[in-house]
PDB file of N, CA and C in Angstrom:
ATOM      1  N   UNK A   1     113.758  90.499 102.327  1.00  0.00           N
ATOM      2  CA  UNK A   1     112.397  90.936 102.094  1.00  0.00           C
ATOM      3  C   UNK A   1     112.416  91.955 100.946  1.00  0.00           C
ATOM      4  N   UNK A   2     111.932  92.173  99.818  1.00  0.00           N
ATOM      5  CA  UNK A   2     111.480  92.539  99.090  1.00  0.00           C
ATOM      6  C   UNK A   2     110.748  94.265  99.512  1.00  0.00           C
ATOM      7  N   UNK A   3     110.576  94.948  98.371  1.00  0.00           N
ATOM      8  CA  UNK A   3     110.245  96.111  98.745  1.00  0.00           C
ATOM      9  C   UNK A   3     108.684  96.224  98.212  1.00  0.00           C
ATOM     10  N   UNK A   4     108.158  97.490  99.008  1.00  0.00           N
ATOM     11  CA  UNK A   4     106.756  97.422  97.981  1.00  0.00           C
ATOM     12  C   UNK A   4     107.040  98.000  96.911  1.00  0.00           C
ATOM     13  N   UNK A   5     107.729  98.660  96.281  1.00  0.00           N
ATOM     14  CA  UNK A   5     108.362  99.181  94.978  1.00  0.00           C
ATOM     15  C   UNK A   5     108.613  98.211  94.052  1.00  0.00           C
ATOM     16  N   UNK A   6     109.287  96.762  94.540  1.00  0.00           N
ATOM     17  CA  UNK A   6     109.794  96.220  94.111  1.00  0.00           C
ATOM     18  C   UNK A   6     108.632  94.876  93.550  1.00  0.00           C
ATOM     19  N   UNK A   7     107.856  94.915  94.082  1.00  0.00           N
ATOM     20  CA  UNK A   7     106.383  93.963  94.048  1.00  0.00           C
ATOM     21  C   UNK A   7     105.609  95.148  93.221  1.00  0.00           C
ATOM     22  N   UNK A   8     105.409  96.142  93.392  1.00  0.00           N
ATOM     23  CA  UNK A   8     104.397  96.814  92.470  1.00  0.00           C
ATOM     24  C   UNK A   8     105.111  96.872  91.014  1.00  0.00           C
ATOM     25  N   UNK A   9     106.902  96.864  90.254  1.00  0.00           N
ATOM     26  CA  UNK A   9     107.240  96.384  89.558  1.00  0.00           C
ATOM     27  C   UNK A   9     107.046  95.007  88.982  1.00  0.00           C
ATOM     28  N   UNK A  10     106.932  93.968  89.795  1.00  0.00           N
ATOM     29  CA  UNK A  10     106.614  92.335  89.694  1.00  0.00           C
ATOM     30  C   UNK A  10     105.239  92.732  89.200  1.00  0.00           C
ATOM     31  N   UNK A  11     104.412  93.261  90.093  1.00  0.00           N
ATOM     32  CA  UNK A  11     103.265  92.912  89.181  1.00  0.00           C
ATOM     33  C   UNK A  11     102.580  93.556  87.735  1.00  0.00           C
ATOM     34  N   UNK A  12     103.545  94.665  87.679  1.00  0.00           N
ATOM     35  CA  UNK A  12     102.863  95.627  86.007  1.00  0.00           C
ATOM     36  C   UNK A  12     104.177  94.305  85.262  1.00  0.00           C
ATOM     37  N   UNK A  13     105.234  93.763  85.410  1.00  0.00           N
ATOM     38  CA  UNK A  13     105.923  92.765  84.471  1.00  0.00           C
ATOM     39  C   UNK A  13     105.124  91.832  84.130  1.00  0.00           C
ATOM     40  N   UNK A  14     104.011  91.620  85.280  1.00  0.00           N
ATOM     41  CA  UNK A  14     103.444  90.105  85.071  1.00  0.00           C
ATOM     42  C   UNK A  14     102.242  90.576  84.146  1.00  0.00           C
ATOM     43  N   UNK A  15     101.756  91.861  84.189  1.00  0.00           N
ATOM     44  CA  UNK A  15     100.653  92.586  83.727  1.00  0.00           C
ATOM     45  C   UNK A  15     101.022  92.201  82.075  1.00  0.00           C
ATOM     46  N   UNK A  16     102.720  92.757  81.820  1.00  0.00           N
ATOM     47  CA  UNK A  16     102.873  92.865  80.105  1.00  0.00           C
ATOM     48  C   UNK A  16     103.238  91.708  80.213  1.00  0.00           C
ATOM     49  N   UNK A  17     104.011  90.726  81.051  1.00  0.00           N
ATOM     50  CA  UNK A  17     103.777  88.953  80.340  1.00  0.00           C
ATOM     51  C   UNK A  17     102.651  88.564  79.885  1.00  0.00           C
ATOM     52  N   UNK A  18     101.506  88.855  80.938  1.00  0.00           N
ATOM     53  CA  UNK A  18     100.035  88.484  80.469  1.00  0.00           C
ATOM     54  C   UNK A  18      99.547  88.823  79.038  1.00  0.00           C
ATOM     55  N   UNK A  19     100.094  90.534  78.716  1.00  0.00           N
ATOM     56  CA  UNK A  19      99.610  90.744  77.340  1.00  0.00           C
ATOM     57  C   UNK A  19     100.420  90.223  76.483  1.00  0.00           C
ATOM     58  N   UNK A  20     101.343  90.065  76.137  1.00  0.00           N
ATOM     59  CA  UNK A  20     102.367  89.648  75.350  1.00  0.00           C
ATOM     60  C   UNK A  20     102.018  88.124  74.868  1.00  0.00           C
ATOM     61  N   UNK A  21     101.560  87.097  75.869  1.00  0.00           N
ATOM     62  CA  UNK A  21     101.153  86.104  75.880  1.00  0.00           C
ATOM     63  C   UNK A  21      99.631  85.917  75.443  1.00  0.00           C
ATOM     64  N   UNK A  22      98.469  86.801  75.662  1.00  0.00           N
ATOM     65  CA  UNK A  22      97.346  87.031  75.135  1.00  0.00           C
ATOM     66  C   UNK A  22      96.110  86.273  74.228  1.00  0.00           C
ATOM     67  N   UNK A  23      97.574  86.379  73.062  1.00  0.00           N
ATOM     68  CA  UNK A  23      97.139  86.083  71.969  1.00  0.00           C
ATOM     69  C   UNK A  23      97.175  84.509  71.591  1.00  0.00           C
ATOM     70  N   UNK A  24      98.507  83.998  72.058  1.00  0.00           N
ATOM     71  CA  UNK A  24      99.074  82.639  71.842  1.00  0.00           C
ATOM     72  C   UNK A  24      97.927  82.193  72.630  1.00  0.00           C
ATOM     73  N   UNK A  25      97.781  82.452  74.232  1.00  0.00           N
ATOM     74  CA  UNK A  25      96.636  81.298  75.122  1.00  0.00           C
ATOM     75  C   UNK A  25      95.460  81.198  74.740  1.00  0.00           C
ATOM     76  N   UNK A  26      94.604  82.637  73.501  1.00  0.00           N
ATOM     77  CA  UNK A  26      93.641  82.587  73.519  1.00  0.00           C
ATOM     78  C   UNK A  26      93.096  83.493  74.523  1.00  0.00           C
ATOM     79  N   UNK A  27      91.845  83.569  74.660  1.00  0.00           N
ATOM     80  CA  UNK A  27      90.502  84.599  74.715  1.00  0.00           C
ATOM     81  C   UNK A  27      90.198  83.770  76.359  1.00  0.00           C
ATOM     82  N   UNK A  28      90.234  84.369  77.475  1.00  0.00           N
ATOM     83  CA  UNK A  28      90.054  83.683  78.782  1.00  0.00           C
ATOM     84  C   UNK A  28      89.111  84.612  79.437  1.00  0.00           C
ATOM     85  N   UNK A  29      87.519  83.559  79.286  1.00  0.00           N
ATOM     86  CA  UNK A  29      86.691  84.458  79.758  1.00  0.00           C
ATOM     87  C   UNK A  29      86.409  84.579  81.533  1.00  0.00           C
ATOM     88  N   UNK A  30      87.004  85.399  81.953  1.00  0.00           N
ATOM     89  CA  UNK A  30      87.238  85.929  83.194  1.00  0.00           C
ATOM     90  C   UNK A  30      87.492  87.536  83.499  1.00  0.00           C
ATOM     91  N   UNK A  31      86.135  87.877  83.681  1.00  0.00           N
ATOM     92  CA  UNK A  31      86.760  89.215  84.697  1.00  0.00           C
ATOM     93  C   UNK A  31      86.041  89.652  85.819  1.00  0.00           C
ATOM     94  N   UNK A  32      87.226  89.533  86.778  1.00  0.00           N
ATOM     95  CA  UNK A  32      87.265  89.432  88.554  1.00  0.00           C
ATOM     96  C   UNK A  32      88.057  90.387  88.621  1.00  0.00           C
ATOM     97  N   UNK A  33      87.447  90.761  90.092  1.00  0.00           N
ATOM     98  CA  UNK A  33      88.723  91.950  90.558  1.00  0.00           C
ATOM     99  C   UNK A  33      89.745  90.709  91.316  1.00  0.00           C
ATOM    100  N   UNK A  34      90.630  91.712  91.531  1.00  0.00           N
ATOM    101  CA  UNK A  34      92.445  90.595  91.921  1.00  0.00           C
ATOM    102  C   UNK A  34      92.593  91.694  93.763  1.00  0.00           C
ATOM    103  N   UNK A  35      92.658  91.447  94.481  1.00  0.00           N
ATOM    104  CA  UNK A  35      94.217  91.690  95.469  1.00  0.00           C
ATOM    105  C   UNK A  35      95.291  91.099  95.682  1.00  0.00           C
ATOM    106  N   UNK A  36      95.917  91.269  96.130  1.00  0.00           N
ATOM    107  CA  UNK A  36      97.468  90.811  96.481  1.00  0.00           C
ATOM    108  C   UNK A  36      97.989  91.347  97.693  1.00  0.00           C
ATOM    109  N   UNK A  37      97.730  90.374  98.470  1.00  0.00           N
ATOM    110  CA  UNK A  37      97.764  90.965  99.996  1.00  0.00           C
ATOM    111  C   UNK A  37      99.666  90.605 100.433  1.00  0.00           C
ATOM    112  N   UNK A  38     100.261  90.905 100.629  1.00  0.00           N
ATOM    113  CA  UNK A  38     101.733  90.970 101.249  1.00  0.00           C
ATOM    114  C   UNK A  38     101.776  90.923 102.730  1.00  0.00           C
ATOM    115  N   UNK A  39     101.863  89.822 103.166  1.00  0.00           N
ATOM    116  CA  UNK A  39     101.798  89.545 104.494  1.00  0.00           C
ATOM    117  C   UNK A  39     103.079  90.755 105.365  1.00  0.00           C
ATOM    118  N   UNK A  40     104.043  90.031 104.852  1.00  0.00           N
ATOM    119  CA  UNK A  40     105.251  90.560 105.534  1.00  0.00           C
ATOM    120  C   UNK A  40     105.801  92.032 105.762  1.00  0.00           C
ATOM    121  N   UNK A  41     104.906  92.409 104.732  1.00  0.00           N
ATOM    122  CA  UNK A  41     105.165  94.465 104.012  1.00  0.00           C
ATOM    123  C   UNK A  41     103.835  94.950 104.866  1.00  0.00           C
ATOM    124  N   UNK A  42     102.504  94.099 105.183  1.00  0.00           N
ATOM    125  CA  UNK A  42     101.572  94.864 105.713  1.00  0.00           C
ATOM    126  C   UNK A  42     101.042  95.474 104.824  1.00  0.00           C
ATOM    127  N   UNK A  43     101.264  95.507 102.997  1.00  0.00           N
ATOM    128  CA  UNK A  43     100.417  96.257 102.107  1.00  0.00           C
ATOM    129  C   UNK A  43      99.919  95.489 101.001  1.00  0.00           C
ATOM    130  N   UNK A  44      98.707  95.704 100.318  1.00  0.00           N
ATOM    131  CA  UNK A  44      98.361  94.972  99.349  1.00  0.00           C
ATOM    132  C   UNK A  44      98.027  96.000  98.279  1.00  0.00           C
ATOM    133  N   UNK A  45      98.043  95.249  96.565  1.00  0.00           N
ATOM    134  CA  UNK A  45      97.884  95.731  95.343  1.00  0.00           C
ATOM    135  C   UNK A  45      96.386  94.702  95.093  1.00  0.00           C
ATOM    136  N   UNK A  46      95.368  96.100  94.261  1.00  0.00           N
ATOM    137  CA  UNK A  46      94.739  95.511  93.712  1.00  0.00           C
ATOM    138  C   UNK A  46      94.589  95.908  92.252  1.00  0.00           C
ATOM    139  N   UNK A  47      93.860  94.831  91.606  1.00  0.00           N
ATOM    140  CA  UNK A  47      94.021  95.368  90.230  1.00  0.00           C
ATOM    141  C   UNK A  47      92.219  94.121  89.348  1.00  0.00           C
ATOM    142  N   UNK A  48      92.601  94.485  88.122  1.00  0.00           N
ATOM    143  CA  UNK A  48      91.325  93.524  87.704  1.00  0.00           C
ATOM    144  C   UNK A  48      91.931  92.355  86.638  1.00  0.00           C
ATOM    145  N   UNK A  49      91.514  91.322  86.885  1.00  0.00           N
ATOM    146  CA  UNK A  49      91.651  90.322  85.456  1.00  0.00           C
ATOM    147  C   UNK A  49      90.879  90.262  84.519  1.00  0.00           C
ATOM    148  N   UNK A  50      91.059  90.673  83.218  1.00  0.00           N
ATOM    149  CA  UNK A  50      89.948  90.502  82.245  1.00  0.00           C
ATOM    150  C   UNK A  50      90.224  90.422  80.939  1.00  0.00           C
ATOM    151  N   UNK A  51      89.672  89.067  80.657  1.00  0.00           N
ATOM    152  CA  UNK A  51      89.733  88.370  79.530  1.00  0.00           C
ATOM    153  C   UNK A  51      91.563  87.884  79.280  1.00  0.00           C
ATOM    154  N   UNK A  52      91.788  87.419  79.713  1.00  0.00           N
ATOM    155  CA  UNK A  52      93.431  86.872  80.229  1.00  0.00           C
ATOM    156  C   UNK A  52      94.482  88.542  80.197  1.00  0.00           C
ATOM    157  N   UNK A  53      94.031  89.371  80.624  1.00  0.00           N
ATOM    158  CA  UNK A  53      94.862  90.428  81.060  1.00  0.00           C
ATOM    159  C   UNK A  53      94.995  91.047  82.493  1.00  0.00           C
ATOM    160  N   UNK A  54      95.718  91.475  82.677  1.00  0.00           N
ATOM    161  CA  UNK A  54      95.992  92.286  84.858  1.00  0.00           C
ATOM    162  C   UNK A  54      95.757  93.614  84.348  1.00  0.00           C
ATOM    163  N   UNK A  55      94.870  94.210  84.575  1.00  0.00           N
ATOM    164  CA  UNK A  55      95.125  95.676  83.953  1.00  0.00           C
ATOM    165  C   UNK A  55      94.610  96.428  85.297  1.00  0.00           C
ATOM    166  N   UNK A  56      94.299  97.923  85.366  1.00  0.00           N
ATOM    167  CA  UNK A  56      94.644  98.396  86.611  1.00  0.00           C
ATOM    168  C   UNK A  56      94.983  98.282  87.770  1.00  0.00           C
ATOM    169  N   UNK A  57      96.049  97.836  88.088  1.00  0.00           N
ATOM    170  CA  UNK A  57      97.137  97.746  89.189  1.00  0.00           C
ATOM    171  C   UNK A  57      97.279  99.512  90.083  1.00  0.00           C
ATOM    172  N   UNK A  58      96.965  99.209  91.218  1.00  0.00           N
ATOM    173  CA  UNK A  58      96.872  99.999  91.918  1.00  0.00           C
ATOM    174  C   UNK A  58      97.390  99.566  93.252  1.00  0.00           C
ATOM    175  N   UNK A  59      97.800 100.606  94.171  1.00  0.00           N
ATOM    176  CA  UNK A  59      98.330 100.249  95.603  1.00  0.00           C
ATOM    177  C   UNK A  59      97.144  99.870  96.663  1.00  0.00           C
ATOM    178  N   UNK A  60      96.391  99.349  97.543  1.00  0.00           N
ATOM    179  CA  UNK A  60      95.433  99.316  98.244  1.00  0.00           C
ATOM    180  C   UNK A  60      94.906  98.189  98.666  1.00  0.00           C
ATOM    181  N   UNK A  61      94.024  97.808  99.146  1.00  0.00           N
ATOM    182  CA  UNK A  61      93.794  96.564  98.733  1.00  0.00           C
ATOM    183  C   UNK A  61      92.256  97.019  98.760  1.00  0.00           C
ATOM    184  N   UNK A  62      91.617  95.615  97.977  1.00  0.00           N
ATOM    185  CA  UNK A  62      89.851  95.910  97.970  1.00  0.00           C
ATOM    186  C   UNK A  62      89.617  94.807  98.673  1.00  0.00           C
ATOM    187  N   UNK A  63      88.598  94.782  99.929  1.00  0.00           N
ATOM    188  CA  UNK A  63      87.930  93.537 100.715  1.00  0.00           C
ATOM    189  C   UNK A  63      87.380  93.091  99.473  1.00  0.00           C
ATOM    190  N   UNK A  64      86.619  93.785  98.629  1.00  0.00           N
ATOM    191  CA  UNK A  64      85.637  92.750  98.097  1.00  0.00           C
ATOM    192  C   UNK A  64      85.960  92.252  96.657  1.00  0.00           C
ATOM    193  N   UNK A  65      87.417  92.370  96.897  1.00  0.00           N
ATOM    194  CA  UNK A  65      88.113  91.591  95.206  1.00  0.00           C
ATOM    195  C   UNK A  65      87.618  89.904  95.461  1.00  0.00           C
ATOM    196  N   UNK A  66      87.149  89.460  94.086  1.00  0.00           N
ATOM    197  CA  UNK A  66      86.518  87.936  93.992  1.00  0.00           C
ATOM    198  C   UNK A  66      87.835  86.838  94.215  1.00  0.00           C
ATOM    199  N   UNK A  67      88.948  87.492  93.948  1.00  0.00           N
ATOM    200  CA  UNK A  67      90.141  86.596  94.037  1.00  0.00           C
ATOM    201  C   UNK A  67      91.226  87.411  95.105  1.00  0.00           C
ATOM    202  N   UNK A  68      91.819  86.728  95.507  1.00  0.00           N
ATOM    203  CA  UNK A  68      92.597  87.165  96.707  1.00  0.00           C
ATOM    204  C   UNK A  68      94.013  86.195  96.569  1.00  0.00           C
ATOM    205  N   UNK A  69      95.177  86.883  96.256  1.00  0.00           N
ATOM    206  CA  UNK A  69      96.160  86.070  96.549  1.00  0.00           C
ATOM    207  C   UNK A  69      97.071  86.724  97.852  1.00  0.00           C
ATOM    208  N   UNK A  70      97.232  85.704  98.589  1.00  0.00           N
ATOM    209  CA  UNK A  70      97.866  86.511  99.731  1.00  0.00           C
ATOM    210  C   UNK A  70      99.422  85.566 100.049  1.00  0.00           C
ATOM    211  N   UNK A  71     100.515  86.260 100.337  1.00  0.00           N
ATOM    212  CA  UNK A  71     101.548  85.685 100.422  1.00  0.00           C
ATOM    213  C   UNK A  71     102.507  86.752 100.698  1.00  0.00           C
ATOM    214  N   UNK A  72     104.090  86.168 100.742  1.00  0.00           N
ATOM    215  CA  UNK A  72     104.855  87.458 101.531  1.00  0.00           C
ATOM    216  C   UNK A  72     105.471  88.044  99.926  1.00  0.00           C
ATOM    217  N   UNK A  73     106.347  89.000 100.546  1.00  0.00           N
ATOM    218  CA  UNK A  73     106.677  89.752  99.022  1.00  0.00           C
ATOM    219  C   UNK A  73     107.881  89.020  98.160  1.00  0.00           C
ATOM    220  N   UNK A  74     108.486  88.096  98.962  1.00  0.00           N
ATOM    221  CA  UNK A  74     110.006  87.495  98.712  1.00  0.00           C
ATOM    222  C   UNK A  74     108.907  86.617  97.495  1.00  0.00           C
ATOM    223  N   UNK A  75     108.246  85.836  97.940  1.00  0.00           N
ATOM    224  CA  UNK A  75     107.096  84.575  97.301  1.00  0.00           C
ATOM    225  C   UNK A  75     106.321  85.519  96.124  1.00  0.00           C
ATOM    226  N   UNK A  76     106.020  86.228  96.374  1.00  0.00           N
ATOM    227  CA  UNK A  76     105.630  86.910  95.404  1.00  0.00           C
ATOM    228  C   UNK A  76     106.488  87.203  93.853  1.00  0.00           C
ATOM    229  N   UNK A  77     107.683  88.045  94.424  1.00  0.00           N
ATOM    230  CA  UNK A  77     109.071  88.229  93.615  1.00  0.00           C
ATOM    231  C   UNK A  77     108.918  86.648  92.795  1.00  0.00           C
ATOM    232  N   UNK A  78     109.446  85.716  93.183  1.00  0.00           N
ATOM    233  CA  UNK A  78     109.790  84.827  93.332  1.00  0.00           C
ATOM    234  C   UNK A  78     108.244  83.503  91.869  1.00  0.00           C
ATOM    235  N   UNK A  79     107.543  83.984  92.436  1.00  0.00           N
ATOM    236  CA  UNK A  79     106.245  83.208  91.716  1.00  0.00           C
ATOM    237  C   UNK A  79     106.512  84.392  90.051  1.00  0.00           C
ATOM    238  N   UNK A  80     106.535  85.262  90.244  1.00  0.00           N
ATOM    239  CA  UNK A  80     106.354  86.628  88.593  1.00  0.00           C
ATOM    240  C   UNK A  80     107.441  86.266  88.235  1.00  0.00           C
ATOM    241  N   UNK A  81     108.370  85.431  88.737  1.00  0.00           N
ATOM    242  CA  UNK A  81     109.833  85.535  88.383  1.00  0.00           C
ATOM    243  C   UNK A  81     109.903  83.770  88.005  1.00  0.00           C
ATOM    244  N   UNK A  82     109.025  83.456  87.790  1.00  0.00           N
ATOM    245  CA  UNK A  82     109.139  81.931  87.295  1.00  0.00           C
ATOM    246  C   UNK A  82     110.129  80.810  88.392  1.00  0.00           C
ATOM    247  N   UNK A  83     110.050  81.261  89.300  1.00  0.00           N
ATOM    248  CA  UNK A  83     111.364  80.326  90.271  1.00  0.00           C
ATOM    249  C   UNK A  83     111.011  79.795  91.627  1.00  0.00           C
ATOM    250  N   UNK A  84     109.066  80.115  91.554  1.00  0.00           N
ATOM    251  CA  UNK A  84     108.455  79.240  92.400  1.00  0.00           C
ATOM    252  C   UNK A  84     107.326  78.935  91.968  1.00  0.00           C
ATOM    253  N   UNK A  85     107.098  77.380  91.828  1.00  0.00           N
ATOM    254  CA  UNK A  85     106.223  76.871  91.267  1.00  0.00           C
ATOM    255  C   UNK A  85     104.643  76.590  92.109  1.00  0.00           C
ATOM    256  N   UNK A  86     103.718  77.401  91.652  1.00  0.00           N
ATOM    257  CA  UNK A  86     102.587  77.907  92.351  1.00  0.00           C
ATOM    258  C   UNK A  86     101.977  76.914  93.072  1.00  0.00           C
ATOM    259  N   UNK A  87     102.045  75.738  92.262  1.00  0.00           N
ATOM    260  CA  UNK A  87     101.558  74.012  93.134  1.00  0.00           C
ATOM    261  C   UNK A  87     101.418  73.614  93.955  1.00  0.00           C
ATOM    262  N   UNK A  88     103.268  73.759  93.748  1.00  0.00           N
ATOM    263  CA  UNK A  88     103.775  73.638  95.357  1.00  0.00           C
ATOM    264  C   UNK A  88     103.442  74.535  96.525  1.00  0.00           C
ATOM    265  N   UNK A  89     103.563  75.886  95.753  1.00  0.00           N
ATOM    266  CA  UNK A  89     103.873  76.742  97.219  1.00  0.00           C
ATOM    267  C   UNK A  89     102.360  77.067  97.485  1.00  0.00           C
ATOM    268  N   UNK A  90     100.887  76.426  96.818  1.00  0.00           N
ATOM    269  CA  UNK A  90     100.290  76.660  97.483  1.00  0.00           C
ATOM    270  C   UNK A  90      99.668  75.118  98.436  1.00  0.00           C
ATOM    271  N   UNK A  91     100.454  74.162  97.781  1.00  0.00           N
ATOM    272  CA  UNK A  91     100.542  73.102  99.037  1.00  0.00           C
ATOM    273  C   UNK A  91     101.456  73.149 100.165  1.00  0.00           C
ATOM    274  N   UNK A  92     102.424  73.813  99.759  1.00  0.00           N
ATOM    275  CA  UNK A  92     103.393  74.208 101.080  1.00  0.00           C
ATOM    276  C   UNK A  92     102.504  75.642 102.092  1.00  0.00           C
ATOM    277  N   UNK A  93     101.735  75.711 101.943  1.00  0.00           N
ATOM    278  CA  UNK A  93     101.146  76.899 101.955  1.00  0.00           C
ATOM    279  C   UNK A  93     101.921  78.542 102.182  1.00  0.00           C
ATOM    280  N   UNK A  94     102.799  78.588 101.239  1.00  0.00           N
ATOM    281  CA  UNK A  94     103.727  79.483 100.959  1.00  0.00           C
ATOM    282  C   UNK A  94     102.791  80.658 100.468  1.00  0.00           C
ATOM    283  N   UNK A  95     101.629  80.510  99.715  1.00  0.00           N
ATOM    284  CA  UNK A  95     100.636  81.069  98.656  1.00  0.00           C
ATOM    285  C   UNK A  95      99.546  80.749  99.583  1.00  0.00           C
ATOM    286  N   UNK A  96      98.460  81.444  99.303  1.00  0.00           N
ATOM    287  CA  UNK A  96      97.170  81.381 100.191  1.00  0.00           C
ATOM    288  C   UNK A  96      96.593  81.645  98.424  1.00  0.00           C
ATOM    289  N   UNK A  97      95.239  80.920  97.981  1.00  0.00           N
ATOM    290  CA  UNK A  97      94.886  82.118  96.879  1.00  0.00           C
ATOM    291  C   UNK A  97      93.224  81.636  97.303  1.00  0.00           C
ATOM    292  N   UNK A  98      92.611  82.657  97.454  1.00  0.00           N
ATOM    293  CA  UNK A  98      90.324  82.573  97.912  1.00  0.00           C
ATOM    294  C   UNK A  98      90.151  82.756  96.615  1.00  0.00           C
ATOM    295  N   UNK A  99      89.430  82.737  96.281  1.00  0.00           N
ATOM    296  CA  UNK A  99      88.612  82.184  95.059  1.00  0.00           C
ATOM    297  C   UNK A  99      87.736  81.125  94.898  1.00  0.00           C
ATOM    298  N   UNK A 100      86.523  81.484  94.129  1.00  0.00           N
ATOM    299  CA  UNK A 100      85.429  80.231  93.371  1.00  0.00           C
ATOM    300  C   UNK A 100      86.523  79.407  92.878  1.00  0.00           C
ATOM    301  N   UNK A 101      85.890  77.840  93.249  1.00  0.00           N
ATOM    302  CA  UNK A 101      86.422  77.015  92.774  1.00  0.00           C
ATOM    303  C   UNK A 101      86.760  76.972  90.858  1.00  0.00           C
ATOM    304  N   UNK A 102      85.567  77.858  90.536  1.00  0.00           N
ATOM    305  CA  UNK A 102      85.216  78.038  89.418  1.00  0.00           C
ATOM    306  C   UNK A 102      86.554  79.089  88.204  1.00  0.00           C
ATOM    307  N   UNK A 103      86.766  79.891  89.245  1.00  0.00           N
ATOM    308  CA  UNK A 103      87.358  81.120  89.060  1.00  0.00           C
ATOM    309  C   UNK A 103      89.132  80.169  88.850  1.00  0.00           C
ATOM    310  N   UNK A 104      88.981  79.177  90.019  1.00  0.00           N
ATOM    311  CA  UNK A 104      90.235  78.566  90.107  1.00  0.00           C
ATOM    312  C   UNK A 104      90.916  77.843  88.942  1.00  0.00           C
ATOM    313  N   UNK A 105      89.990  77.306  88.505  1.00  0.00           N
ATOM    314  CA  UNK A 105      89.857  76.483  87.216  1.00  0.00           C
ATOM    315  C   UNK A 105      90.469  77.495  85.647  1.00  0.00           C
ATOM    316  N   UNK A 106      90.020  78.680  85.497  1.00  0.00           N
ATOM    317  CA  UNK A 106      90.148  79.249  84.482  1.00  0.00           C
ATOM    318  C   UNK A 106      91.707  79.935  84.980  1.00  0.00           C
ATOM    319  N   UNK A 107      91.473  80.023  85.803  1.00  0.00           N
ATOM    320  CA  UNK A 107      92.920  81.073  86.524  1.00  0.00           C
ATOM    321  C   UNK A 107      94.298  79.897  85.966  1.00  0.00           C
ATOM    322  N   UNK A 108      93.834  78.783  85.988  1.00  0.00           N
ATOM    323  CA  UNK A 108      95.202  77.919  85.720  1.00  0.00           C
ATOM    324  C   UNK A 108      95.325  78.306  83.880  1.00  0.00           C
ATOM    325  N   UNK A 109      94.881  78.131  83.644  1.00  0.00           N
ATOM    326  CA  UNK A 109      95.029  78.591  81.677  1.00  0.00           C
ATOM    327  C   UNK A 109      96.185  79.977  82.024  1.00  0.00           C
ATOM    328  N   UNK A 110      96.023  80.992  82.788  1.00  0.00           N
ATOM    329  CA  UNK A 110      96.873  82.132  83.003  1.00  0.00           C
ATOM    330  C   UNK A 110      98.417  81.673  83.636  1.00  0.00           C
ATOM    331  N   UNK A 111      98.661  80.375  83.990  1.00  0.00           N
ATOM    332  CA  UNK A 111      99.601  80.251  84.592  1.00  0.00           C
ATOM    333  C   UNK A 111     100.749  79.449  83.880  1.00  0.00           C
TER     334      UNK A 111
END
């Protein structure tokens, strides 16, 4: 199991993949708030998506974030770390992710 230290690192990496990448994907008009619920740790990170960036990452979680990914912290590690493929693990239901169908659609351009 993974630490929450170790997931709040995963996600500011995935934060500067996102920017780093930015420019190449283009302009992604989306901004939603994010949680990241950690089943197994009992804690969640929230933060916002906007315009293909993760930017304030914070410890907590918000009920009323528009997107919700919920999963354990190993899966988590594991998805920021390119070595589980989101497809699957949210047909395996390894990944839980709520969201507008709508929201779902643009969210894949980020992936």
């Amino acid at each position: 199991m993974a630490t929450v230290d170790e997931c709040r690192t995963a996600l500011h990496d995935l934060a500067a993949k996102l920017a780093a990448n930015a420019e190449a994907r283009g302009h992604l008009d989306l901004d939603r708030t994010l949680a990241c619920r950690l089943t197994d740790l009992e804690t969640a990170f929230h933060g916002r998506i906007t315009g293909g960036l993760l930017t304030d990452i914070a410890d907590g979680d918000d009920p009323k974030a528009k997107i919700a990914l919920i999963t354990t912290s190993d899966d988590l590690i594991e998805l920021i770390n390119g070595r589980l493929d989101i497809t699957r693990a949210i047909a395996s239901r390894q990944i839980s992710i709520k969201a507008n169908p709508f929201d779902l659609l643009k969210l894949r351009k980020l992936l």
